[in-house]
PDB file of N, CA and C in Angstrom:
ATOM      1  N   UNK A   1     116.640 142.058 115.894  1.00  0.00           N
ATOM      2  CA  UNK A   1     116.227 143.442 115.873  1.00  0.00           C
ATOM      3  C   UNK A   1     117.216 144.250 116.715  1.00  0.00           C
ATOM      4  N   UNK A   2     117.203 145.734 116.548  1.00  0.00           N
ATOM      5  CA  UNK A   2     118.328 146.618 117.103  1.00  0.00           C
ATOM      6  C   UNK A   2     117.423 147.041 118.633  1.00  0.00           C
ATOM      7  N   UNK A   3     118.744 146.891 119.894  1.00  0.00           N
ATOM      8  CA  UNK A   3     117.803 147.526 120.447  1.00  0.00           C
ATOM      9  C   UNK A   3     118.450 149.084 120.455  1.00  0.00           C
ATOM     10  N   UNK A   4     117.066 149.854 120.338  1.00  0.00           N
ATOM     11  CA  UNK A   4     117.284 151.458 120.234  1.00  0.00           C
ATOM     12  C   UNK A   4     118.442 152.152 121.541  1.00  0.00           C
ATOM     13  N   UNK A   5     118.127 151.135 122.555  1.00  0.00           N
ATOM     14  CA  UNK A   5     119.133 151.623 123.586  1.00  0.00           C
ATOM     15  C   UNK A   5     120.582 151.501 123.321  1.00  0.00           C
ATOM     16  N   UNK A   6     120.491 150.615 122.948  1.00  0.00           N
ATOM     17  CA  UNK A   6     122.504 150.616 122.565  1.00  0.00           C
ATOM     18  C   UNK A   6     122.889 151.233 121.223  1.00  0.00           C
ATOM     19  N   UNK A   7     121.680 152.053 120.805  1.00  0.00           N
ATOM     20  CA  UNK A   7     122.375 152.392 119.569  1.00  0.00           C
ATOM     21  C   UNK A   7     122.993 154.237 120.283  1.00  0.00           C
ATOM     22  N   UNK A   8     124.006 154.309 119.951  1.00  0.00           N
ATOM     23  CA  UNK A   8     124.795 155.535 120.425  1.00  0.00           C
ATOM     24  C   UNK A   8     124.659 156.748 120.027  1.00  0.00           C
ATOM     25  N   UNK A   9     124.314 157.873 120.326  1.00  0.00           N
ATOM     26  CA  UNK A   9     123.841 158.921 119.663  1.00  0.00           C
ATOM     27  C   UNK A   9     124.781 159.659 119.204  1.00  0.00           C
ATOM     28  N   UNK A  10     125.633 160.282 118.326  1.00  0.00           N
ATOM     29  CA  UNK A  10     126.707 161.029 118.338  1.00  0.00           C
ATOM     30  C   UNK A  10     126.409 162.246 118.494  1.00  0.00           C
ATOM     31  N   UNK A  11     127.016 163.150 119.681  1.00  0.00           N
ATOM     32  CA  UNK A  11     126.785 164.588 119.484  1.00  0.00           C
ATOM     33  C   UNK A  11     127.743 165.502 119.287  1.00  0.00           C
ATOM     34  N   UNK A  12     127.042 166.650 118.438  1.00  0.00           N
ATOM     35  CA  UNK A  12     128.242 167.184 117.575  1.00  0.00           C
ATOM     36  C   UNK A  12     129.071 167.521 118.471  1.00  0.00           C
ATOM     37  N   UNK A  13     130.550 168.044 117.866  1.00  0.00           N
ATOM     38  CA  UNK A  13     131.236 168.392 118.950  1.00  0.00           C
ATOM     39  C   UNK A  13     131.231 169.937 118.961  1.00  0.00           C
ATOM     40  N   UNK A  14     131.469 170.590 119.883  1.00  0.00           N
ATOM     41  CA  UNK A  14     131.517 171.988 120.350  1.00  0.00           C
ATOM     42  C   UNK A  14     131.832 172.877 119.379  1.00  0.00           C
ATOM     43  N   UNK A  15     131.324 173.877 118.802  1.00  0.00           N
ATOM     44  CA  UNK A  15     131.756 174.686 118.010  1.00  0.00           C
ATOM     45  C   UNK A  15     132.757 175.712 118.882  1.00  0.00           C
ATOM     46  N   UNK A  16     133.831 175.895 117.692  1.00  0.00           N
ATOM     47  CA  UNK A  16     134.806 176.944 118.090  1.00  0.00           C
ATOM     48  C   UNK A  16     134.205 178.319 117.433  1.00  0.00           C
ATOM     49  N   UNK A  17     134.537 179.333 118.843  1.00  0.00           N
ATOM     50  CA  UNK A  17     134.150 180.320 118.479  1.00  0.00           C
ATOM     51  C   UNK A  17     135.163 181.592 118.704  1.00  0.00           C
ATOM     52  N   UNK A  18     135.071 182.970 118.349  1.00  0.00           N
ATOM     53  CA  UNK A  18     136.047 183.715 118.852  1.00  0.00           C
ATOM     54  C   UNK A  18     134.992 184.786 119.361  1.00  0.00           C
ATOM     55  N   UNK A  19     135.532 185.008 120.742  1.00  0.00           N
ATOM     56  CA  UNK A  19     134.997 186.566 120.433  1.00  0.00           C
ATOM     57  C   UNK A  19     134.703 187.640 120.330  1.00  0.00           C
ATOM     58  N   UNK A  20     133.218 188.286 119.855  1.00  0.00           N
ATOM     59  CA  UNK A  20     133.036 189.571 119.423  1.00  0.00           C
ATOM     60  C   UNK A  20     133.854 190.911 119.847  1.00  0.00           C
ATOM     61  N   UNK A  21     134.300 190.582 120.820  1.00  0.00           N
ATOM     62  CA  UNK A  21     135.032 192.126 121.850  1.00  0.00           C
ATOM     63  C   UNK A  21     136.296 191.669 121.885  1.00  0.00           C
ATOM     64  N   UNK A  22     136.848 190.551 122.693  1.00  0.00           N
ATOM     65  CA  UNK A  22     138.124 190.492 122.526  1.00  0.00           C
ATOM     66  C   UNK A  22     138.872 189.724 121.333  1.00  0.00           C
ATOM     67  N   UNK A  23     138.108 188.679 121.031  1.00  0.00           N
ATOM     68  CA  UNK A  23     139.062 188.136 119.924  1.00  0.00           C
ATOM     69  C   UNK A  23     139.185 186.292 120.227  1.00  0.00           C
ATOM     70  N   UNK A  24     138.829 185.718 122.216  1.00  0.00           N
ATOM     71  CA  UNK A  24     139.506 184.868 122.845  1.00  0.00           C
ATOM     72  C   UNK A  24     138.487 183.638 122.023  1.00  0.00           C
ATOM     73  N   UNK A  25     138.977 182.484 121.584  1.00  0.00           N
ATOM     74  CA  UNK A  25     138.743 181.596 121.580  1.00  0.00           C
ATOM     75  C   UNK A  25     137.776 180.894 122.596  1.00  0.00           C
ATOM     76  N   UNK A  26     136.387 180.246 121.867  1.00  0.00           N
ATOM     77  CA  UNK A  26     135.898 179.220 122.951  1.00  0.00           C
ATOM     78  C   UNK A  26     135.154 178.359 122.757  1.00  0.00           C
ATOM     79  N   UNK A  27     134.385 177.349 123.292  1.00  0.00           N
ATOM     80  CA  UNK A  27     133.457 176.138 122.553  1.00  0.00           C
ATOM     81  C   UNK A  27     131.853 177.031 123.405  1.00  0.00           C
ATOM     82  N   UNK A  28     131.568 176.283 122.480  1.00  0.00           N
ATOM     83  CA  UNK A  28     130.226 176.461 122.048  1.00  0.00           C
ATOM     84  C   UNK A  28     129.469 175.061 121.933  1.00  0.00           C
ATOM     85  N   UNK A  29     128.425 174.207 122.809  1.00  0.00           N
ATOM     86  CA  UNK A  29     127.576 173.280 122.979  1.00  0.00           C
ATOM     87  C   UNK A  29     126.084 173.721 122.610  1.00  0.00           C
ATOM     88  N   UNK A  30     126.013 173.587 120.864  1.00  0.00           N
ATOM     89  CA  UNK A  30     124.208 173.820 121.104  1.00  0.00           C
ATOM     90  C   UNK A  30     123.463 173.254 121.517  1.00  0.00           C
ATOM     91  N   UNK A  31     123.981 172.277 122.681  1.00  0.00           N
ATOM     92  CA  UNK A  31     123.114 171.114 122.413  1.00  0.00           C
ATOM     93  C   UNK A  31     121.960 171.821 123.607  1.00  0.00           C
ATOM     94  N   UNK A  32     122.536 172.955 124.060  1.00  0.00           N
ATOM     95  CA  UNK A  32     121.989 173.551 125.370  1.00  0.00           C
ATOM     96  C   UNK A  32     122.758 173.580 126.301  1.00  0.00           C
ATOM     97  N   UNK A  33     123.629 172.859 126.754  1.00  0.00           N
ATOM     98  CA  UNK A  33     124.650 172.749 127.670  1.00  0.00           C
ATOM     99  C   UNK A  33     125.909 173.227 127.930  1.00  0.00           C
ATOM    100  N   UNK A  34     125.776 174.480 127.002  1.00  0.00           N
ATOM    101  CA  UNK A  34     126.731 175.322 126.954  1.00  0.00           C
ATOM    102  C   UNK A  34     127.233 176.300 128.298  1.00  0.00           C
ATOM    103  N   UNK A  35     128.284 176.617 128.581  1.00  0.00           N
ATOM    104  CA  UNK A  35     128.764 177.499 129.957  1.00  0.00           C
ATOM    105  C   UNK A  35     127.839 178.048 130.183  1.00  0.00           C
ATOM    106  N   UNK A  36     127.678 179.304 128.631  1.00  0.00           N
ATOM    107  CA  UNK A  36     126.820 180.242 129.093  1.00  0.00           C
ATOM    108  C   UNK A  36     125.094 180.387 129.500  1.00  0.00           C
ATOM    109  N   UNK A  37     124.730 179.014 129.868  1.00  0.00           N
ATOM    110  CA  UNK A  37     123.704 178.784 129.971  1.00  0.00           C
ATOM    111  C   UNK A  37     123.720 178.453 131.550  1.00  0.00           C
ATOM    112  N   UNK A  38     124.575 178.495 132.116  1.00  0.00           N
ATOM    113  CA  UNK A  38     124.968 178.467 133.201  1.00  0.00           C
ATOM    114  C   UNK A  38     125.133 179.685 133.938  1.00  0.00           C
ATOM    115  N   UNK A  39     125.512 181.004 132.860  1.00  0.00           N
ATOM    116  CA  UNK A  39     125.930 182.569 133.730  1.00  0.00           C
ATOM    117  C   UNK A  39     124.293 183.230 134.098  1.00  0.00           C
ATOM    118  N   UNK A  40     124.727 184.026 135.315  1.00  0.00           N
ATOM    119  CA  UNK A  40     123.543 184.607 135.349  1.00  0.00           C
ATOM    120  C   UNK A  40     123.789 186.130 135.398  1.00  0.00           C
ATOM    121  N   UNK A  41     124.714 186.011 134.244  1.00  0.00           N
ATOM    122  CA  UNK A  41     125.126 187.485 133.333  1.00  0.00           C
ATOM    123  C   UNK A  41     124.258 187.036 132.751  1.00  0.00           C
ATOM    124  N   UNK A  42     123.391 187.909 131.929  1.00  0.00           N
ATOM    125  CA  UNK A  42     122.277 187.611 131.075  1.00  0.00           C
ATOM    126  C   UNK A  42     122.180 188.973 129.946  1.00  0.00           C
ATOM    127  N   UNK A  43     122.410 188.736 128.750  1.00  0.00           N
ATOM    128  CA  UNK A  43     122.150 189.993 127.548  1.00  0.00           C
ATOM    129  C   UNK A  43     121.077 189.740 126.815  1.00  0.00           C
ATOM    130  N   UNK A  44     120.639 190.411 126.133  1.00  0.00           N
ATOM    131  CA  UNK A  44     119.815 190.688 125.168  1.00  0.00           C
ATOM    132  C   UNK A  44     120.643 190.164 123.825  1.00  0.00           C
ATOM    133  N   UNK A  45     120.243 189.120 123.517  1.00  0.00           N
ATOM    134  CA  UNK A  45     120.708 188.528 121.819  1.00  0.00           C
ATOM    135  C   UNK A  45     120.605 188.311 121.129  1.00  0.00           C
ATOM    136  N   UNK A  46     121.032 188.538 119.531  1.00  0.00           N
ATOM    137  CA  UNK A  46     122.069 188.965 119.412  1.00  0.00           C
ATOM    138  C   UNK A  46     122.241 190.624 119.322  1.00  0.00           C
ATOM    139  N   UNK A  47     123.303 191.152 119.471  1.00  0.00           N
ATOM    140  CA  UNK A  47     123.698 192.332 119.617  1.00  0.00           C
ATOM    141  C   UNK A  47     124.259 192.627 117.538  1.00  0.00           C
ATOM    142  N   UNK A  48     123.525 193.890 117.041  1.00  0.00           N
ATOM    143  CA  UNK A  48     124.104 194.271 115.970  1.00  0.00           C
ATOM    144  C   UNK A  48     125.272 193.996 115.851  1.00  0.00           C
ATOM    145  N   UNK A  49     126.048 193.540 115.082  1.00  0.00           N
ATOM    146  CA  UNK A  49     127.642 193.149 114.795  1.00  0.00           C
ATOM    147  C   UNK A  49     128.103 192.536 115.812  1.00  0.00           C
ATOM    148  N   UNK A  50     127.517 191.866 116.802  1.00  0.00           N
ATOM    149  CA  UNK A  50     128.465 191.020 117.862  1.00  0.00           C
ATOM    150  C   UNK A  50     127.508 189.378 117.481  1.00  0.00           C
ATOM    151  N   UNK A  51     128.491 188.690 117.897  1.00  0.00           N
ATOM    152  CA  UNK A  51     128.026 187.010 118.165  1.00  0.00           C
ATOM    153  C   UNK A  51     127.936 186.720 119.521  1.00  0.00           C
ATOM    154  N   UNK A  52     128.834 185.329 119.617  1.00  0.00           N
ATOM    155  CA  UNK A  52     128.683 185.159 121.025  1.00  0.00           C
ATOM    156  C   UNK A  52     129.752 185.735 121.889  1.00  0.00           C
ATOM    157  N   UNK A  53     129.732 186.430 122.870  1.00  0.00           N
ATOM    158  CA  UNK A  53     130.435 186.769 124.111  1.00  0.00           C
ATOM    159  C   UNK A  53     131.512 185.491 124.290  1.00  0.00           C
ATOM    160  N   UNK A  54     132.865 185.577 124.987  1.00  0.00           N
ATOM    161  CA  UNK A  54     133.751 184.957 125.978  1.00  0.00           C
ATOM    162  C   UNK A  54     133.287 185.481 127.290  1.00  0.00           C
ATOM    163  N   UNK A  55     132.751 184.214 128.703  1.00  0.00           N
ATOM    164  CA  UNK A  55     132.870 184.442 129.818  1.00  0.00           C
ATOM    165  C   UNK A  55     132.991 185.691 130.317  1.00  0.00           C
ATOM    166  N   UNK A  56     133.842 185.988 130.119  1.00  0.00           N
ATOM    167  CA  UNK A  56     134.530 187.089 130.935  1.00  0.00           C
ATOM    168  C   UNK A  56     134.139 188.387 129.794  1.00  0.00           C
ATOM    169  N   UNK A  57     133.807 188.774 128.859  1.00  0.00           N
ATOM    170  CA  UNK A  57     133.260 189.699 127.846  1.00  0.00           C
ATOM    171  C   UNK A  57     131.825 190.296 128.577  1.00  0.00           C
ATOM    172  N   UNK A  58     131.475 188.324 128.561  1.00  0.00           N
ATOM    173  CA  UNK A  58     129.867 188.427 129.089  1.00  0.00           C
ATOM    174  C   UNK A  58     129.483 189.201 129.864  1.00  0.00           C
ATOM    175  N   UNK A  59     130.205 188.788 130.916  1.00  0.00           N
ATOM    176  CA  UNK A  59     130.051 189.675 132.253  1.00  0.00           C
ATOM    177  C   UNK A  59     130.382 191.095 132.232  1.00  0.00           C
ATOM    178  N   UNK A  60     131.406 191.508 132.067  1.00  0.00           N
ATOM    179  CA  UNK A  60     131.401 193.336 131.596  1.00  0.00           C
ATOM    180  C   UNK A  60     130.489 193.782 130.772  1.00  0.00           C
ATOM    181  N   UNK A  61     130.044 193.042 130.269  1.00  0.00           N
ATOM    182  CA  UNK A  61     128.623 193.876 129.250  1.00  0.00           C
ATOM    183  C   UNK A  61     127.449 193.434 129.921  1.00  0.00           C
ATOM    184  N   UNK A  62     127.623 192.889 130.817  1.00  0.00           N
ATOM    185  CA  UNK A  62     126.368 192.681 131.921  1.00  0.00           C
ATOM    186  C   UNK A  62     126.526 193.509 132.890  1.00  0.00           C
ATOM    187  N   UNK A  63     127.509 193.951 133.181  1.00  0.00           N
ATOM    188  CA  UNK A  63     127.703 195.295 134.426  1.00  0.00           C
ATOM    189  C   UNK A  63     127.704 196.095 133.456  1.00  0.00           C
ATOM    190  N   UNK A  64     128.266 196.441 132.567  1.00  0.00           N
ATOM    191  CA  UNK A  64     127.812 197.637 132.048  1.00  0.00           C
ATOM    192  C   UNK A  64     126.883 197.954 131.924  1.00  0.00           C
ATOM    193  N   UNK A  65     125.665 196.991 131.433  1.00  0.00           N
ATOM    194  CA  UNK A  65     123.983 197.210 130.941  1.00  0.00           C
ATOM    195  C   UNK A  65     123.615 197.755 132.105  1.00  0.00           C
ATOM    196  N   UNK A  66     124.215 197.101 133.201  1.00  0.00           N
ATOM    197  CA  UNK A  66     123.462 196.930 134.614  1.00  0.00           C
ATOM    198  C   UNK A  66     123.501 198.622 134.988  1.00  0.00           C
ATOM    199  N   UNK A  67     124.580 198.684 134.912  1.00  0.00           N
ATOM    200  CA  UNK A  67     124.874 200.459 134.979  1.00  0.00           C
ATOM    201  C   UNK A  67     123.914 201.510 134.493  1.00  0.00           C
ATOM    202  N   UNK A  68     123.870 201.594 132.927  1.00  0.00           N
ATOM    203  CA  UNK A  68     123.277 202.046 131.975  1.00  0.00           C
ATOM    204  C   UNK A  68     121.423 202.264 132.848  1.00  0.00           C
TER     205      UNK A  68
END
């Protein structure tokens, strides 16, 4: 019989993404473990015509909101 423990799980690999504001390339982990699950820039998502934010996108549209 198999044991369930050694059987190996494959997880997908990172989606490439670009994005919405600047254009920059980046991965993407749905597995949950993605960067941005880590920022405590935080938006409202998704945004009409935008996807996911780059890092650094994130954050200026998190000071900006913050502003607003």
């Amino acid at each position: 019989m198999t044991n369930p423990k050694e059987i190996a799980i494959a997880q997908p690999a990172p989606r490439r993404l670009a994005c919405s504001r600047c254009g920059t390339e980046f991965g993407c982990d749905v597995s949950g473990d993605c960067w941005c699950a880590e920022e405590t820039a935080k938006l409202p998502m998704p945004v009409k015509g935008e996807d996911c934010l780059c890092r650094e996108c994130l954050r200026k549209a998190a000071a900006e909101a913050a502003v607003s």
